[in-house]
Structures are given as structure tokens and as C-alpha cells.
PDB file of N, CA and C in Angstrom:
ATOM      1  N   UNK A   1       0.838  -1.169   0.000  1.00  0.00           N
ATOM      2  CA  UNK A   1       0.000   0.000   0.000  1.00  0.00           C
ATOM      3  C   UNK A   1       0.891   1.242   0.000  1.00  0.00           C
ATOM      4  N   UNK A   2       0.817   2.065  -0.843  1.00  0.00           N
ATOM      5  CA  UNK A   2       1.297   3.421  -0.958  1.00  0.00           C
ATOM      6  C   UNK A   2       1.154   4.242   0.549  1.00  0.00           C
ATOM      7  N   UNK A   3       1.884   5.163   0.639  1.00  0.00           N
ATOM      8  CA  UNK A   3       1.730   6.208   1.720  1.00  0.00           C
ATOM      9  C   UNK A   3       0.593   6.653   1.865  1.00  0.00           C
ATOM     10  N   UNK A   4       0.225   7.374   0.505  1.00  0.00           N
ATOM     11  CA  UNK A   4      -0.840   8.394   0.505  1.00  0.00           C
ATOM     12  C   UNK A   4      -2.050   7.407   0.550  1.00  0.00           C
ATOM     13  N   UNK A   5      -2.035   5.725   0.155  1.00  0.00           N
ATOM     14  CA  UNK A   5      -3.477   4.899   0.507  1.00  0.00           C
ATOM     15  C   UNK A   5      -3.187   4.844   1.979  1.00  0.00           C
ATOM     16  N   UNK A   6      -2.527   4.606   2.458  1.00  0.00           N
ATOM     17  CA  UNK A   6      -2.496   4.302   3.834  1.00  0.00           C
ATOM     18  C   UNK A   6      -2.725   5.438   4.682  1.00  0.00           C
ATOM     19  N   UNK A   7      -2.661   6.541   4.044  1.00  0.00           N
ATOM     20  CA  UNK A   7      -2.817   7.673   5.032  1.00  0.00           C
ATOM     21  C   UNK A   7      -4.635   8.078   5.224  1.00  0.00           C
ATOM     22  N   UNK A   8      -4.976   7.908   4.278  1.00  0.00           N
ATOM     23  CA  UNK A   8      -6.849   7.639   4.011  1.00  0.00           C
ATOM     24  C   UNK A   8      -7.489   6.724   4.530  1.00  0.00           C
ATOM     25  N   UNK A   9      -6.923   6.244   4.925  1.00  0.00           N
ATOM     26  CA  UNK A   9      -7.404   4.609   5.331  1.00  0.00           C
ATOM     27  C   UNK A   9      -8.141   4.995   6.731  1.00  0.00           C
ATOM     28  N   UNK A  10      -8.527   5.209   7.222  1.00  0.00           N
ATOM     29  CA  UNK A  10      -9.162   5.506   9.049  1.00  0.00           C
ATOM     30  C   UNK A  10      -9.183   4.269   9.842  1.00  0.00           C
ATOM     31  N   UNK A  11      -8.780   4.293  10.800  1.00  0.00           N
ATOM     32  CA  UNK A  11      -8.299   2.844  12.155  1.00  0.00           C
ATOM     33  C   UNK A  11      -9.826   3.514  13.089  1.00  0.00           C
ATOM     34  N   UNK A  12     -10.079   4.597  13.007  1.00  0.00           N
ATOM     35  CA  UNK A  12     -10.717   4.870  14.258  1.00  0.00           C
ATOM     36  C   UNK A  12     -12.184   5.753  13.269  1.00  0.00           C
ATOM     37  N   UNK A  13     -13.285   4.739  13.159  1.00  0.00           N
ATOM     38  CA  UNK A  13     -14.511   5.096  12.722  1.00  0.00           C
ATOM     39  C   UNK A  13     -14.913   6.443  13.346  1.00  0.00           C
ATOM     40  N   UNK A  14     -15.339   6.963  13.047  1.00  0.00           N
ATOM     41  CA  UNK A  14     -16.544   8.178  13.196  1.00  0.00           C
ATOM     42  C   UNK A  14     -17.112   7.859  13.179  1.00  0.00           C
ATOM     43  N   UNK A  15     -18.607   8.422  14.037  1.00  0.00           N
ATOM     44  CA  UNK A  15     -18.478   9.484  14.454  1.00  0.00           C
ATOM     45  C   UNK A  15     -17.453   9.207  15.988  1.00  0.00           C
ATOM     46  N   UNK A  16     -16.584  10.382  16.207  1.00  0.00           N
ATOM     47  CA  UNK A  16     -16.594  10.322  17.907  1.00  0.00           C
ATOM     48  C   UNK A  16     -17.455  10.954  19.189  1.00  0.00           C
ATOM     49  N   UNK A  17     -17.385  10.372  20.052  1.00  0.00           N
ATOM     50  CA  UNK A  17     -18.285  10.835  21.193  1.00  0.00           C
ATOM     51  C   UNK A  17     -17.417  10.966  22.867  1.00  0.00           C
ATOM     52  N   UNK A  18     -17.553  11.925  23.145  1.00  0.00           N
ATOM     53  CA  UNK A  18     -16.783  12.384  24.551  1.00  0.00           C
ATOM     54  C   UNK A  18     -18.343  11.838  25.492  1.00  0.00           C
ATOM     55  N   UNK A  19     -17.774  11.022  26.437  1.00  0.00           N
ATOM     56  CA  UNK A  19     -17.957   9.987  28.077  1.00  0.00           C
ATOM     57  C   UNK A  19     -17.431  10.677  29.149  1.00  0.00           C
ATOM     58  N   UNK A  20     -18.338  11.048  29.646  1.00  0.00           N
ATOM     59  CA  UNK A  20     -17.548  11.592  31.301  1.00  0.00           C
ATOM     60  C   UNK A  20     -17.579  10.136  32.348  1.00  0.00           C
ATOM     61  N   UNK A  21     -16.344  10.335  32.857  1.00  0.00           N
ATOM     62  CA  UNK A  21     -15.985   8.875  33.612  1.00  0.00           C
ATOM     63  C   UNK A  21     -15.547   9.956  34.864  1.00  0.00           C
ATOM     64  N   UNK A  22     -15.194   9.085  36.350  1.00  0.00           N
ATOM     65  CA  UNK A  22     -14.688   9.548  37.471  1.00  0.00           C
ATOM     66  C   UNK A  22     -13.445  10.527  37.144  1.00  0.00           C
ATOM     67  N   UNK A  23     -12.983  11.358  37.674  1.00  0.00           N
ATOM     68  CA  UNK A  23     -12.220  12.205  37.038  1.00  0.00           C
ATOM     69  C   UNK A  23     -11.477  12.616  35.692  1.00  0.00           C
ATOM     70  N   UNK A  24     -12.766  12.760  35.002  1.00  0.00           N
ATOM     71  CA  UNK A  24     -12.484  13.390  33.436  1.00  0.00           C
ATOM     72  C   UNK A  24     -13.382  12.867  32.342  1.00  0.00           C
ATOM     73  N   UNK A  25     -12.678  12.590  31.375  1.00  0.00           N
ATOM     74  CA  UNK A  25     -13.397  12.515  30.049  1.00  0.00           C
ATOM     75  C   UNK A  25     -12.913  11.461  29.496  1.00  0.00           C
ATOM     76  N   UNK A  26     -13.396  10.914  28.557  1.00  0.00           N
ATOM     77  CA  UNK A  26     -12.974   9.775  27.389  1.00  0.00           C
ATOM     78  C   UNK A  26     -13.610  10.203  25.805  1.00  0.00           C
ATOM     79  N   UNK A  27     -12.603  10.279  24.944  1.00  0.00           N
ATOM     80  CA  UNK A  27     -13.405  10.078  23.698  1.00  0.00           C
ATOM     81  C   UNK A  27     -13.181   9.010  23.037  1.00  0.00           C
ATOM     82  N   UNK A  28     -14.423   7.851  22.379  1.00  0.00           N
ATOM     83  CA  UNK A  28     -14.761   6.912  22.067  1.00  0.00           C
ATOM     84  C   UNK A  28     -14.886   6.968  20.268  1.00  0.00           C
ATOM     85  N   UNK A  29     -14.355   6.328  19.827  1.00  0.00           N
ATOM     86  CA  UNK A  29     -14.455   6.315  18.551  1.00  0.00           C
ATOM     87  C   UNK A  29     -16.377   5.186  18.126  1.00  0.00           C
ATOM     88  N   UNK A  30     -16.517   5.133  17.016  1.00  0.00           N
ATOM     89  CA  UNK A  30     -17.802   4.955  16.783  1.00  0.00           C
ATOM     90  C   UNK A  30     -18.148   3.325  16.897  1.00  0.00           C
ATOM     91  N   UNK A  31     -17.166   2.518  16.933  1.00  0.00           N
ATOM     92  CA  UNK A  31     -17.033   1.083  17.726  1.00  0.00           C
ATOM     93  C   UNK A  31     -16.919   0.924  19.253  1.00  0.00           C
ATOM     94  N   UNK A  32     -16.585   2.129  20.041  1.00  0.00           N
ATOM     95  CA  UNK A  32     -16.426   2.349  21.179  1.00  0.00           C
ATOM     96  C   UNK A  32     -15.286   2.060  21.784  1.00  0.00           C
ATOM     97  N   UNK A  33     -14.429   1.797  21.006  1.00  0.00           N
ATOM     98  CA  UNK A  33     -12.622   2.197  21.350  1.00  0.00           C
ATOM     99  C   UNK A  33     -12.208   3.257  21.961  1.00  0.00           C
ATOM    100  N   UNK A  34     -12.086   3.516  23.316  1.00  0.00           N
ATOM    101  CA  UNK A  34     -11.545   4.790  23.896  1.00  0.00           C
ATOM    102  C   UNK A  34     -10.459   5.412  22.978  1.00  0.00           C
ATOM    103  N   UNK A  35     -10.077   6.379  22.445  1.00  0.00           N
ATOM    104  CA  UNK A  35      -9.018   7.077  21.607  1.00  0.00           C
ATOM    105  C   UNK A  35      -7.853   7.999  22.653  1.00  0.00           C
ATOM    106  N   UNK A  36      -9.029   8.666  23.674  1.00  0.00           N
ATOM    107  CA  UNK A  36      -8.174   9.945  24.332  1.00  0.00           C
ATOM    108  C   UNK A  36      -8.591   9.822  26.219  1.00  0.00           C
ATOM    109  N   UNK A  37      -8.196   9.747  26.972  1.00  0.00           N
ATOM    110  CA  UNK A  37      -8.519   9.806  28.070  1.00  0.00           C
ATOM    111  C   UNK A  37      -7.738  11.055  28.732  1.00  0.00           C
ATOM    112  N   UNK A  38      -9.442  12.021  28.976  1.00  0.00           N
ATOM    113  CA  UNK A  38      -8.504  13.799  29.515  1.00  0.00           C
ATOM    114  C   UNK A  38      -9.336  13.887  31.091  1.00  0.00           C
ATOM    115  N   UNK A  39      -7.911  14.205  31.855  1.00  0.00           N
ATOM    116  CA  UNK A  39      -8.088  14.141  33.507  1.00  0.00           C
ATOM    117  C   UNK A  39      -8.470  15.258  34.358  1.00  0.00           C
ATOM    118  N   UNK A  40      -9.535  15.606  34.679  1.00  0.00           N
ATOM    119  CA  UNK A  40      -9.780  16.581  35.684  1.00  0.00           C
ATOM    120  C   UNK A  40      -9.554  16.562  36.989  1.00  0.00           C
ATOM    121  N   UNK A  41     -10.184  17.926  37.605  1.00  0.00           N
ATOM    122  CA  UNK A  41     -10.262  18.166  38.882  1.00  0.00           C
ATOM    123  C   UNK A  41     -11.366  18.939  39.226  1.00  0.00           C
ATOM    124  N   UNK A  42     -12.340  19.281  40.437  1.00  0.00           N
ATOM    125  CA  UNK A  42     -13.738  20.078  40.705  1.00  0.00           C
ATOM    126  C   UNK A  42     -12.912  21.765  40.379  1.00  0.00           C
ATOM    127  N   UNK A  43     -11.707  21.918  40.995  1.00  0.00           N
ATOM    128  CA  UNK A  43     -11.507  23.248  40.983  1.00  0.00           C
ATOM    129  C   UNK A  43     -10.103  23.451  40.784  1.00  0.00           C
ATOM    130  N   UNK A  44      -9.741  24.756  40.521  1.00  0.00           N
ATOM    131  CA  UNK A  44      -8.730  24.924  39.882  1.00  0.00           C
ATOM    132  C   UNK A  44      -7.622  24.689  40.902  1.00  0.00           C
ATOM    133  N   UNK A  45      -7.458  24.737  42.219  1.00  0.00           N
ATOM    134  CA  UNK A  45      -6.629  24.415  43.162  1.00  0.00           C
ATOM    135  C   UNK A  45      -6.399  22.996  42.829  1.00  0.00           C
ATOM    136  N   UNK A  46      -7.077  22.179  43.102  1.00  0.00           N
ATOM    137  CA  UNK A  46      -6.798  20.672  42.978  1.00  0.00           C
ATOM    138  C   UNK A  46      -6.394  20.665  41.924  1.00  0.00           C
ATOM    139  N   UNK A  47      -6.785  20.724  40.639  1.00  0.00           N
ATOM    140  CA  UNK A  47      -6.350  20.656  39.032  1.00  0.00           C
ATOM    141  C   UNK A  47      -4.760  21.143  39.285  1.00  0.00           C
ATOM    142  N   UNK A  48      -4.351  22.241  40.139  1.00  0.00           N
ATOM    143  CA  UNK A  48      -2.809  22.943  39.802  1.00  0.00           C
ATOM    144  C   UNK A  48      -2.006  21.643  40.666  1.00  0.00           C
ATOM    145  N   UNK A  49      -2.855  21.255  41.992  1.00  0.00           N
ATOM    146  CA  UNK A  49      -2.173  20.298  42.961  1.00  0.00           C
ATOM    147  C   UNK A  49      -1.791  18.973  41.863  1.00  0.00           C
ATOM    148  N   UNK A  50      -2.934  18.502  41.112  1.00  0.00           N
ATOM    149  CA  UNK A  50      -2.428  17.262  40.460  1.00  0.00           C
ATOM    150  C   UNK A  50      -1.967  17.611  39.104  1.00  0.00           C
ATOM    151  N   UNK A  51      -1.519  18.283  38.652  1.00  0.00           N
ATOM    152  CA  UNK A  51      -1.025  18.993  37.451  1.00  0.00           C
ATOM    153  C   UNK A  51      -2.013  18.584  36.487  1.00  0.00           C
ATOM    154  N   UNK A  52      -3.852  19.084  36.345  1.00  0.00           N
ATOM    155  CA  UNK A  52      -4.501  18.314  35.632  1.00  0.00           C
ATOM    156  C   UNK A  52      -4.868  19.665  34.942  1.00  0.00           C
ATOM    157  N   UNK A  53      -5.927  19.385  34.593  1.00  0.00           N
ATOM    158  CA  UNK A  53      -7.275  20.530  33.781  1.00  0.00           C
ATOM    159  C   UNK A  53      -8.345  20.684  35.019  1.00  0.00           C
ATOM    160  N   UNK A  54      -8.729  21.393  35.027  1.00  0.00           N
ATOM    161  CA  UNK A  54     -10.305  21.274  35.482  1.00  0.00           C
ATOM    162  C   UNK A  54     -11.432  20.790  34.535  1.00  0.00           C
ATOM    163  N   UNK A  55     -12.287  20.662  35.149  1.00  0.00           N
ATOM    164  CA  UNK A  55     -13.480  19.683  34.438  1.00  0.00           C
ATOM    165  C   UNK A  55     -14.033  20.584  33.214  1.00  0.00           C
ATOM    166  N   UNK A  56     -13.682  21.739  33.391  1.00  0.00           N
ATOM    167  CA  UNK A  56     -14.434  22.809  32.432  1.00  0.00           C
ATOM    168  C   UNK A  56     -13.788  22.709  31.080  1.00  0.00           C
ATOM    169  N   UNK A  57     -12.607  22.635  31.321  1.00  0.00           N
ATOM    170  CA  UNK A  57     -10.917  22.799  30.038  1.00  0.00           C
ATOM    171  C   UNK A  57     -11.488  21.396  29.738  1.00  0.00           C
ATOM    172  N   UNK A  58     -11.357  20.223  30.567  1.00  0.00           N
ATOM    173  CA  UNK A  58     -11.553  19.172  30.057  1.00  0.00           C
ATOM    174  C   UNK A  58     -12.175  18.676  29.574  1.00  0.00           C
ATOM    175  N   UNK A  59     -13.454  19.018  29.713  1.00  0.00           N
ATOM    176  CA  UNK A  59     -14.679  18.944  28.468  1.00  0.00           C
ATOM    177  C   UNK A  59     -14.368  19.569  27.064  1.00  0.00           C
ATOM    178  N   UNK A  60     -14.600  21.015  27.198  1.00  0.00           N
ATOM    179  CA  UNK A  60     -13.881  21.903  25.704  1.00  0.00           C
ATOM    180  C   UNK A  60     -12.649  20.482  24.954  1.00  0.00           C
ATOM    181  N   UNK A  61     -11.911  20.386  25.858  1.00  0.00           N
ATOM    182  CA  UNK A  61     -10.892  19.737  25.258  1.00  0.00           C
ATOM    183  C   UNK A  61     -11.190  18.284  24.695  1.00  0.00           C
ATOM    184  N   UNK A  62     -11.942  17.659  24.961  1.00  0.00           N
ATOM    185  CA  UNK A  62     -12.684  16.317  24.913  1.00  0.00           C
ATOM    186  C   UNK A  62     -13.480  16.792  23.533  1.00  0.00           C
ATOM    187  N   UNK A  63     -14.377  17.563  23.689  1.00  0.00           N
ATOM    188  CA  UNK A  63     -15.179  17.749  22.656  1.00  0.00           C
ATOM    189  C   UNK A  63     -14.872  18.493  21.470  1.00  0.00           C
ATOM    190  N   UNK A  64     -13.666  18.847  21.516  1.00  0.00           N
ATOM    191  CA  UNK A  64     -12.985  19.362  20.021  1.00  0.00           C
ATOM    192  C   UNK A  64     -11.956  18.178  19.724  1.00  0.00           C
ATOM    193  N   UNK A  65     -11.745  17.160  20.315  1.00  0.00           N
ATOM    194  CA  UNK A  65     -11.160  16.127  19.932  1.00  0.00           C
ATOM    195  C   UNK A  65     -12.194  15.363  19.246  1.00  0.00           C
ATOM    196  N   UNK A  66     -13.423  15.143  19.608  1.00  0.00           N
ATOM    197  CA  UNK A  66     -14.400  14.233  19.260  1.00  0.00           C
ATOM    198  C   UNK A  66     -14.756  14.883  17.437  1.00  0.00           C
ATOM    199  N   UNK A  67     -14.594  16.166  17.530  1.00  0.00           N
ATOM    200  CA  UNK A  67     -14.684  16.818  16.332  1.00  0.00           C
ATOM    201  C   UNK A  67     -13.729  16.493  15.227  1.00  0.00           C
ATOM    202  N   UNK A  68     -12.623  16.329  15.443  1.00  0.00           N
ATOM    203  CA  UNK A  68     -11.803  15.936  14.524  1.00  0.00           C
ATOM    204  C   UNK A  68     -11.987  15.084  13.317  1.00  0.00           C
ATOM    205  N   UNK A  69     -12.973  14.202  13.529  1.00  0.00           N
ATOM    206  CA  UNK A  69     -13.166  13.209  11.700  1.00  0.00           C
ATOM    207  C   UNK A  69     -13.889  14.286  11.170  1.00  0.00           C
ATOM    208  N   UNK A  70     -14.458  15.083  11.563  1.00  0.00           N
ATOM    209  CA  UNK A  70     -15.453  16.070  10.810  1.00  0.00           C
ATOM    210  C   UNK A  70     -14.723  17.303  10.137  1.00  0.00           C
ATOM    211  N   UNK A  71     -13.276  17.100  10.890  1.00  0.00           N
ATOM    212  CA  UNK A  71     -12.445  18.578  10.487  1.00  0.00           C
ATOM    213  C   UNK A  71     -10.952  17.699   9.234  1.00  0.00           C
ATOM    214  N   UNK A  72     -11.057  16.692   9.618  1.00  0.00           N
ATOM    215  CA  UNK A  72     -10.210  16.184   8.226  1.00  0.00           C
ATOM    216  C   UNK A  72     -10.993  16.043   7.285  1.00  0.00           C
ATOM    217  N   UNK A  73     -12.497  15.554   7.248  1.00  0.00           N
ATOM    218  CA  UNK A  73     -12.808  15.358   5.526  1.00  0.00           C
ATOM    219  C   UNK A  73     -13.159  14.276   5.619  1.00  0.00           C
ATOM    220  N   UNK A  74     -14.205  13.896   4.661  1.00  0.00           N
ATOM    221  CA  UNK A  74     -14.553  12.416   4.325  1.00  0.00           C
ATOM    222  C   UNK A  74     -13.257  12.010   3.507  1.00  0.00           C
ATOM    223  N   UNK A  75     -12.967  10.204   3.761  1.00  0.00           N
ATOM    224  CA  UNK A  75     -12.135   9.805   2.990  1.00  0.00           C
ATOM    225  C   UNK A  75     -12.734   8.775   2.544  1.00  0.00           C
ATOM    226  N   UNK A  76     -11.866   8.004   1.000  1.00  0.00           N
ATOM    227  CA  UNK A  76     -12.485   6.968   0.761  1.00  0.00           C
ATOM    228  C   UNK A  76     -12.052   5.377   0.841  1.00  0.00           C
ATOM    229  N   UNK A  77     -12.555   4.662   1.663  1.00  0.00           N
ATOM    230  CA  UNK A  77     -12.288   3.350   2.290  1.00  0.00           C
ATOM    231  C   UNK A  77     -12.936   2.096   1.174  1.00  0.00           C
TER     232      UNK A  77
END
């Protein structure tokens, strides 16, 4: 397989979907393969104590990851 077939090719179906789990987020590809696991905290003290995000960043951040098959483009499989 060429570069450029292999680079079209997608491992991780769309759509994605961001899961809130015990401290943080997960985004799940469309088979339900976790892809990204992002770690919070309730407030910004704890978040600086465990060097995390807070739950607020970590959502935003979860859910512009989940966006991503939509921001490369349909490809063809």
C-alpha cells in the first residue's frame, strides 16, 4: 500500500463521542474504542495540585477532539 493509501485509510470510525468517567473525560471512537482519556479536577486548586485541567478545560478539550473526523474530511475506504 502506498503512503498516501495508507494515510486515508481511518483505524478509528466516526463518528466520535466524549464519556464523562470519574475524574475526566474519554473520547470513544464509533465502535467504542476509547481514543483519548482527559483528567480533571472540581476546581482549579486541585487541578494545579495534580497537574490536571479542570473539568471545564476538560470537556472543551474532549469535545474538540471528538470533532476531529469532521475537520479532516470524508475519505475513501
Amino acid at each position: 500500500m502506498r503512503r498516501r493509501d495508507a494515510a486515508s485509510v481511518r483505524r478509528f470510525r466516526p463518528p466520535w463521542h466524549v464519556e464523562q468517567i470519574d475524574g475526566g473525560f474519554k473520547v470513544l471512537d464509533a465502535s467504542g474504542r476509547a481514543l483519548v482519556y482527559i483528567y480533571a479536577r472540581d476546581t482549579r486548586e486541585q487541578a494545579d495540585i495534580a497537574k490536571v485541567l479542570t473539568f471545564d478545560e476538560a470537556r472543551r478539550i474532549a469535545v474538540n477532539v471528538a470533532r476531529l473526523p469532521g475537520l479532516l474530511g470524508p475519505t475513501t475506504n
